[in-house]
N, C-alpha and C. Protein backbone atom coordinates (compact mmCIF):
# COMPACT_ATOMS: atom_id res chain seq x y z
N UNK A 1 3.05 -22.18 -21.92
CA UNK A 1 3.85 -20.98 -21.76
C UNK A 1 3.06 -19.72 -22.11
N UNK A 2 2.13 -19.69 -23.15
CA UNK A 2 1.37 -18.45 -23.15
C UNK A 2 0.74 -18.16 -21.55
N UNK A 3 0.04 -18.73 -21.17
CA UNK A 3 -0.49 -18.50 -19.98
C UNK A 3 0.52 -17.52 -19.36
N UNK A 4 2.09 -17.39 -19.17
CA UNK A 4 2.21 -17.44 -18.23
C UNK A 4 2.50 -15.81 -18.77
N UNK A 5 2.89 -15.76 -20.11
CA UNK A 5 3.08 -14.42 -20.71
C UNK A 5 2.25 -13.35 -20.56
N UNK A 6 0.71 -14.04 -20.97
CA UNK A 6 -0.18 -13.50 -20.97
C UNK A 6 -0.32 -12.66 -19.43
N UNK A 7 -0.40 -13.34 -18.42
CA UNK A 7 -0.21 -13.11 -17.21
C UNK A 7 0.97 -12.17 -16.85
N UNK A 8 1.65 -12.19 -16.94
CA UNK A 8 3.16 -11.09 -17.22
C UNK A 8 2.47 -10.33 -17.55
N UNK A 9 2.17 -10.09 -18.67
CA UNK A 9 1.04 -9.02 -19.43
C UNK A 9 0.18 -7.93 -18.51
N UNK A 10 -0.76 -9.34 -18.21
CA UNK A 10 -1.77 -8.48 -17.25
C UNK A 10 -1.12 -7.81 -15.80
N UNK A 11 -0.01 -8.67 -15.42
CA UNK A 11 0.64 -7.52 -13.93
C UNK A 11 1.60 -6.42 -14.54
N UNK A 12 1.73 -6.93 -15.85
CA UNK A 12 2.50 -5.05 -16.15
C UNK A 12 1.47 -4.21 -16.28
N UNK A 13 0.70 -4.41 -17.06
CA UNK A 13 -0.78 -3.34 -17.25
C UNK A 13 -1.27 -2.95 -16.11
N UNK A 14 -1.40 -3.50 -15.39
CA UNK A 14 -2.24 -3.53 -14.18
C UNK A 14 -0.88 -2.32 -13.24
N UNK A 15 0.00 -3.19 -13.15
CA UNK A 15 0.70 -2.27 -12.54
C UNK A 15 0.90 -0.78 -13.00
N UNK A 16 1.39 -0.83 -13.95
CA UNK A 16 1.41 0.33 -15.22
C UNK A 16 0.29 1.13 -14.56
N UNK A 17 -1.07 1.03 -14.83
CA UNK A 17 -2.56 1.91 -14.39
C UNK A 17 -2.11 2.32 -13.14
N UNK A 18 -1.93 1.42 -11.83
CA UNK A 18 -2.07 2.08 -10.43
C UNK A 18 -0.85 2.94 -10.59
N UNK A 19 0.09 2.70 -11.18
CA UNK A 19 1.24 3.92 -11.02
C UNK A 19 1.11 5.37 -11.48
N UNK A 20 0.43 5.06 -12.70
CA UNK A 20 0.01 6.45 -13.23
C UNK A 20 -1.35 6.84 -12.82
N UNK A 21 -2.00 6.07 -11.95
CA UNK A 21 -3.07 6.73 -10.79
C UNK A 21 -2.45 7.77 -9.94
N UNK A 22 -1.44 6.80 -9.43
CA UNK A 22 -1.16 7.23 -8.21
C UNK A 22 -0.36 8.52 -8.41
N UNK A 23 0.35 8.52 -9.64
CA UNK A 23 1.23 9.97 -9.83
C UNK A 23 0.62 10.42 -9.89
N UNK A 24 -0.91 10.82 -10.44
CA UNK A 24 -1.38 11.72 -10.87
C UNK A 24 -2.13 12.82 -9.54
N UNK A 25 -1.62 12.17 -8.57
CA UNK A 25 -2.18 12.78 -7.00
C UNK A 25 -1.73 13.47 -6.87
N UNK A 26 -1.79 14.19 -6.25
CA UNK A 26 -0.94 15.30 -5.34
C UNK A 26 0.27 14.57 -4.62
N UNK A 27 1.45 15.76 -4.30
CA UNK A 27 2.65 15.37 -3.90
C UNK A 27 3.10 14.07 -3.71
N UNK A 28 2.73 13.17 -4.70
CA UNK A 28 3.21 11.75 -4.64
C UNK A 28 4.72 11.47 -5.65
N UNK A 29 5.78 10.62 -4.61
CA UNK A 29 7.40 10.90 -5.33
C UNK A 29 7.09 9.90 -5.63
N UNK A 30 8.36 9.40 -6.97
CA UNK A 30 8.75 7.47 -6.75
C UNK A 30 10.01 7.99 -5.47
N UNK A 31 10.07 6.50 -5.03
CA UNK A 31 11.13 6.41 -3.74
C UNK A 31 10.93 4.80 -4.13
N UNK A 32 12.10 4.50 -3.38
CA UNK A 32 11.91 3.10 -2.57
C UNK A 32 11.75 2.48 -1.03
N UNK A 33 11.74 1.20 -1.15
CA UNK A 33 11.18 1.18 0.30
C UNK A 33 12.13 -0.47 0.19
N UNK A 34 12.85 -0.55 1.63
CA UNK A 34 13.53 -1.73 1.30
C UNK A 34 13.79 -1.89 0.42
N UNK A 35 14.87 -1.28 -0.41
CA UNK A 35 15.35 -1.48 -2.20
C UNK A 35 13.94 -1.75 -3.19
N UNK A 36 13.09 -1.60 -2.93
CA UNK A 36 12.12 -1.84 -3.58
C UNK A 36 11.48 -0.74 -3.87
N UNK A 37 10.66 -0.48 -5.59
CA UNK A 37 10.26 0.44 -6.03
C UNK A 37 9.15 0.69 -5.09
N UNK A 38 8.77 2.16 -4.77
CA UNK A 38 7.56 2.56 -4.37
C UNK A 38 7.07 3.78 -4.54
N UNK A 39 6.03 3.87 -4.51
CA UNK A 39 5.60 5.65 -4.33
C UNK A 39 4.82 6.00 -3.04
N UNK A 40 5.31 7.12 -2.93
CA UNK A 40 5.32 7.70 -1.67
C UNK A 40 4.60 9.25 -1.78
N UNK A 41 3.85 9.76 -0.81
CA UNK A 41 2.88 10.63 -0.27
C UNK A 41 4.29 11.39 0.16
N UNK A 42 5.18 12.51 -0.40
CA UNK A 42 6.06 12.86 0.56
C UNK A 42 6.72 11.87 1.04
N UNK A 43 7.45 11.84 2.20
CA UNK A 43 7.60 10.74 2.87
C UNK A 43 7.93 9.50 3.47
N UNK A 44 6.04 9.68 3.55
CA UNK A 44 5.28 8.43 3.72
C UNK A 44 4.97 7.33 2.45
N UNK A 45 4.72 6.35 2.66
CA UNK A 45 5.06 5.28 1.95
C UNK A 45 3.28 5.16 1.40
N UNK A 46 3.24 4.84 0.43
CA UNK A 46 1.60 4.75 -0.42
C UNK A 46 1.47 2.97 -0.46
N UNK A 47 2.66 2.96 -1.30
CA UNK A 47 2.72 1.28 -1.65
C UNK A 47 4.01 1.06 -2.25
N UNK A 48 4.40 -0.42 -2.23
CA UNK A 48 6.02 -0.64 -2.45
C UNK A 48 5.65 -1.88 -3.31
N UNK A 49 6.26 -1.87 -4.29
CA UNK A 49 6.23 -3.28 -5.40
C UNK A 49 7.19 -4.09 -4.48
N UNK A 50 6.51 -5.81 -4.31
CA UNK A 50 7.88 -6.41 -3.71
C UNK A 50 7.87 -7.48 -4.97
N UNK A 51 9.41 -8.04 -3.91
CA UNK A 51 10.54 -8.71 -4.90
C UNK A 51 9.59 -9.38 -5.23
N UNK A 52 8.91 -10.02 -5.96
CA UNK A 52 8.10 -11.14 -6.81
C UNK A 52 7.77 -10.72 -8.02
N UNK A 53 7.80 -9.16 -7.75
CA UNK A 53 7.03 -8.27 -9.07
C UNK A 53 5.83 -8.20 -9.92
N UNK A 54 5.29 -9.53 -8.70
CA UNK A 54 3.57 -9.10 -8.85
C UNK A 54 2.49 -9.13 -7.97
N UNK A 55 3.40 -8.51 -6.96
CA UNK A 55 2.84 -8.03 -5.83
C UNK A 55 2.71 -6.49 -4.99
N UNK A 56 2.20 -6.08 -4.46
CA UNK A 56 1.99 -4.57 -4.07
C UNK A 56 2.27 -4.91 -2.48
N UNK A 57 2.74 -4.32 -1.64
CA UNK A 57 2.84 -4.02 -0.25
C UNK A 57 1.99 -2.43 -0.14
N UNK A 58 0.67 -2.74 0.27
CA UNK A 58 -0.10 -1.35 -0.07
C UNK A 58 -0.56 -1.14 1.72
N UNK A 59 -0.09 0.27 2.23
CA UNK A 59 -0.14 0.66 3.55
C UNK A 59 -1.98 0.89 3.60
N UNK A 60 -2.53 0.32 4.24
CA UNK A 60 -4.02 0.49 4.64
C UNK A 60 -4.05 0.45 6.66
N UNK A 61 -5.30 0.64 7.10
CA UNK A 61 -5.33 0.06 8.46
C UNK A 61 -5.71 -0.94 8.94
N UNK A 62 -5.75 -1.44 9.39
CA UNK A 62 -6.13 -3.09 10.36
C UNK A 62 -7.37 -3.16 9.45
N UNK A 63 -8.31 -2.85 10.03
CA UNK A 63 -9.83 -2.73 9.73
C UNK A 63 -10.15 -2.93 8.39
N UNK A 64 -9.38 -1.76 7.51
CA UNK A 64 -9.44 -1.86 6.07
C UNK A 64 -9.05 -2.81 5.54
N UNK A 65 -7.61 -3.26 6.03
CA UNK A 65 -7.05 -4.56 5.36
C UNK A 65 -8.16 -6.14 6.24
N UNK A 66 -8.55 -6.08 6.58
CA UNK A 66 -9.37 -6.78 6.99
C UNK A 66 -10.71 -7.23 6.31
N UNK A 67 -11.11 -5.83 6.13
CA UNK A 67 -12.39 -5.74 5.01
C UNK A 67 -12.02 -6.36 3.58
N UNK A 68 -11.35 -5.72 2.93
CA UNK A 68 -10.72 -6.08 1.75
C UNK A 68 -10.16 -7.74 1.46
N UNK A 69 -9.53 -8.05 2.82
CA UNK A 69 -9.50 -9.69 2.77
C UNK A 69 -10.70 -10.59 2.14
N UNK A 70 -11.69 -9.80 3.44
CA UNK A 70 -12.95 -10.57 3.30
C UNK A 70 -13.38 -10.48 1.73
N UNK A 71 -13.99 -9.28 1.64
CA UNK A 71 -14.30 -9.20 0.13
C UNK A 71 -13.59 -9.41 -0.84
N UNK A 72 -12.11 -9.61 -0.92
CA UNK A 72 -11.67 -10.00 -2.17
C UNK A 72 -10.38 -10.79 -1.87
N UNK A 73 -11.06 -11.93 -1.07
CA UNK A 73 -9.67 -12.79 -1.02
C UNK A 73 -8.50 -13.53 -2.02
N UNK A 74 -8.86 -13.32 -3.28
CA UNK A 74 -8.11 -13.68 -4.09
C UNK A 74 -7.06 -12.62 -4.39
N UNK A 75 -7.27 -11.48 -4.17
CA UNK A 75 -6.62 -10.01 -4.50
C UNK A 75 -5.78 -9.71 -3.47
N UNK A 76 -6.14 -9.53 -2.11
CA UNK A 76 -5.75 -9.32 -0.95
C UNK A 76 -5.49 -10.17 0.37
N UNK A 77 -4.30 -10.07 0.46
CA UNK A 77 -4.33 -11.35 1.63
C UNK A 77 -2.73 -10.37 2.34
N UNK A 78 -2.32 -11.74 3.59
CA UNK A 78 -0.97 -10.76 4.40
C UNK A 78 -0.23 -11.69 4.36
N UNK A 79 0.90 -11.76 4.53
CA UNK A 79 1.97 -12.73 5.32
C UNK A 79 2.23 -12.39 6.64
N UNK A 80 3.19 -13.16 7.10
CA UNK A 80 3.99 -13.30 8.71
C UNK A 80 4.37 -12.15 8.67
N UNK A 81 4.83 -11.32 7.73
CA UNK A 81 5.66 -10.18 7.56
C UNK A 81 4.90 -9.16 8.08
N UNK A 82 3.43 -9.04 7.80
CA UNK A 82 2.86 -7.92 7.78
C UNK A 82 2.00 -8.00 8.90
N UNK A 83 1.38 -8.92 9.53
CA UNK A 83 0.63 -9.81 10.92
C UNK A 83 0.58 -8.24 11.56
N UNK A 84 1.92 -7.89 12.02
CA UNK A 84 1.68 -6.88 12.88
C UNK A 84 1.61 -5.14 12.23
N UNK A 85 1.84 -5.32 10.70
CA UNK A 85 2.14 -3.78 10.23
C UNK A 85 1.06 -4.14 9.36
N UNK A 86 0.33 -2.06 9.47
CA UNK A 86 -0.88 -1.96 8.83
C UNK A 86 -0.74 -1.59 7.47
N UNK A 87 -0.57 -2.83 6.75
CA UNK A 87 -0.25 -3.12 5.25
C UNK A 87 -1.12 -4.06 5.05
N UNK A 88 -1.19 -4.42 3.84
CA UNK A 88 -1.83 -5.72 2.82
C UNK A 88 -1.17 -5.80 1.86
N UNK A 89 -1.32 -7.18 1.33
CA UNK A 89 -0.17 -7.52 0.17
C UNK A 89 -1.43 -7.45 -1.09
N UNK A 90 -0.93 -6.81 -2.38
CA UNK A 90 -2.24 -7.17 -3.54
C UNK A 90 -1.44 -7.82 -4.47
N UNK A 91 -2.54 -8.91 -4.71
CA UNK A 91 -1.62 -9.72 -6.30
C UNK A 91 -2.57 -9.16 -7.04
N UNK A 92 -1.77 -8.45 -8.06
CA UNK A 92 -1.93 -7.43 -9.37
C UNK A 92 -2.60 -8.29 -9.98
N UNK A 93 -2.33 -9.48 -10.34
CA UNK A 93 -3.06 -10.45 -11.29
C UNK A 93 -4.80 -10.17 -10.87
N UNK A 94 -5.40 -10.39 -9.58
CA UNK A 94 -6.21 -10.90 -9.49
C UNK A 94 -7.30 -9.39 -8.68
N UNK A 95 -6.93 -8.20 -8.88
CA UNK A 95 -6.70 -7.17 -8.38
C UNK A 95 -8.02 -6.02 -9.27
N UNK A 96 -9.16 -6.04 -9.00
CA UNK A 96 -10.27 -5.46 -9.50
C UNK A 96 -9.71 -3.17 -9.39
N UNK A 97 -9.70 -3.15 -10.75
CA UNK A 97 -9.26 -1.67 -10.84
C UNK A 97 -9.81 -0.50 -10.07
N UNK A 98 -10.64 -0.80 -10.23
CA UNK A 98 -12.11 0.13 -8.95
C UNK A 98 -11.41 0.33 -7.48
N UNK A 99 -11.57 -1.07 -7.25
CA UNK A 99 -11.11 -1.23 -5.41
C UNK A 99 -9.66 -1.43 -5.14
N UNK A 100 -9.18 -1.60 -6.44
CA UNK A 100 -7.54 -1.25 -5.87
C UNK A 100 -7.31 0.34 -6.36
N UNK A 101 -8.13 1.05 -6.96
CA UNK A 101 -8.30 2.28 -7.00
C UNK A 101 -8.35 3.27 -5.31
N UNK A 102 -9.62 2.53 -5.28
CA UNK A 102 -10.10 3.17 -4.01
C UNK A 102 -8.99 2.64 -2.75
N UNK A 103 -8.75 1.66 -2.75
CA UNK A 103 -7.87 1.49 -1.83
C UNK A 103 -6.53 2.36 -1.47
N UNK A 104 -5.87 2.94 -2.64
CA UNK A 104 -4.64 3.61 -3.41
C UNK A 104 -5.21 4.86 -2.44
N UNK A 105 -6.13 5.30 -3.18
CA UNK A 105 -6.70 6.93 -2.82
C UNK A 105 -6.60 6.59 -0.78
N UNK A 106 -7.38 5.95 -0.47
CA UNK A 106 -7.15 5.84 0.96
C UNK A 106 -6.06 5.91 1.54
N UNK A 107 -5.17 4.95 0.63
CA UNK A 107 -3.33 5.18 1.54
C UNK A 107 -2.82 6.47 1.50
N UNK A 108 -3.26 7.34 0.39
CA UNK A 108 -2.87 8.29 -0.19
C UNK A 108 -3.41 9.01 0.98
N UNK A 109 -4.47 9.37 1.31
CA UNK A 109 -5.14 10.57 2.20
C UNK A 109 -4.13 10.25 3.21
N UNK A 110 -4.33 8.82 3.96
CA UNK A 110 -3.71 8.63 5.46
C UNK A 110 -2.54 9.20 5.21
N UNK A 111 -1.81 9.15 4.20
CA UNK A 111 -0.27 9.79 3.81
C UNK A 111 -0.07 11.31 4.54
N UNK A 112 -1.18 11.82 4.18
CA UNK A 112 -0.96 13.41 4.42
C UNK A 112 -1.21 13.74 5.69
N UNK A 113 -1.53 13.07 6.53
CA UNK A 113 -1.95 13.42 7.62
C UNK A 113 -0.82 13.62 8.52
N UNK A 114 -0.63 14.63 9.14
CA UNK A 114 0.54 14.55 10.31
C UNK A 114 1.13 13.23 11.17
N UNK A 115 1.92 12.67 11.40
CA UNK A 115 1.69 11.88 11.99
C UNK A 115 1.59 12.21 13.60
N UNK A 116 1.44 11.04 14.58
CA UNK A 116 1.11 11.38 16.03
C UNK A 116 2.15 11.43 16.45
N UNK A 117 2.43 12.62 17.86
CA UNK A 117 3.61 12.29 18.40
C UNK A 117 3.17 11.41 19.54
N UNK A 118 4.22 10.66 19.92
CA UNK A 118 4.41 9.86 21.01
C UNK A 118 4.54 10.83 22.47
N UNK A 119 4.18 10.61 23.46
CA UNK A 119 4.83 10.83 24.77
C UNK A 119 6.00 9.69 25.28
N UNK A 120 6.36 10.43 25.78
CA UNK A 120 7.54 9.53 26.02
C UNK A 120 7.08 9.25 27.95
N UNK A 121 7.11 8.17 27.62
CA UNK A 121 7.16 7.17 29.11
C UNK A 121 7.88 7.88 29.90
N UNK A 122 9.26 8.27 30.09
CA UNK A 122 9.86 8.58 30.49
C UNK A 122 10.01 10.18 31.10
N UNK A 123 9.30 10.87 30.38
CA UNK A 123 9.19 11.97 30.69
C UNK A 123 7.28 12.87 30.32
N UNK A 124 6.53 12.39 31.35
CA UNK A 124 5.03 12.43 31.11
C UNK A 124 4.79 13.75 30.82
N UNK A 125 3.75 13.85 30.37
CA UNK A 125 3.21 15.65 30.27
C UNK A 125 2.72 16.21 31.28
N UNK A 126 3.29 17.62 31.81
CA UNK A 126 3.21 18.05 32.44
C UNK A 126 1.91 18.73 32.79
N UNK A 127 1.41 18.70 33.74
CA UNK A 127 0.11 19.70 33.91
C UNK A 127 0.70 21.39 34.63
N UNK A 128 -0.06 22.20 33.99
CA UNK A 128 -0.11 23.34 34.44
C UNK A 128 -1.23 23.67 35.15
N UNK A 129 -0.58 24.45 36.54
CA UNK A 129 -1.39 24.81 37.78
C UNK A 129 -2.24 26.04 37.50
């Protein structure tokens, strides 16, 4: 049973640090996301604690969450859930402070960025003569 305390331990701490990282940014709220705690860029979504409570749903892009697999597969991995959305899941337990640092700061920038508008199929853009 210590083990498992101890471990409790380390995903509150752990969690604890990236939160007060992440406040310490610019215009970053708490919000939730799917009833679930998160902080948010305005907005946009940074990262969402899910129901397990020692896990992160942290918004990155394909590429990034890809990289990060590779290099730290014990930390970063996806489910079925996420296959198609540019997220990664982090287990806090196993979660190096540095690169879940840097990772944080990245969701954070993409946060601010305008997002794109769509054209709509339906009504194309017009050219002027």
């Amino acid at each position: 049973m210590t083990g498992v305390r101890s471990d409790a331990g380390r995903i509150k701490k752990a969690l604890d640090d990236i939160v007060r990282f992440t406040m310490a940014m610019p215009e970053v709220v708490e919000s939730t996301s799917y009833g679930q705690p998160a902080l948010k860029r305005g907005d946009k979504l940074v990262f969402a604690l899910r129901k397990d409570l020692e896990t992160l749903a942290l918004v990155c892009s394909f590429e990034e969450r890809a990289a990060l697999m590779q290099s730290h597969p014990d930390a970063f991995f996806i489910t079925d859930h996420y296959l198609n959305w540019p997220a990664v899941v982090v287990r806090l337990l196993n979660a190096d402070t540095k690169v879940l640092r840097a990772a944080v700061t990245a969701a954070w920038e993409r946060a601010g960025f305008p997002a794109r508008k769509k054209r709509s199929a339906a009504r194309p853009h017009a050219r002027r003569r």
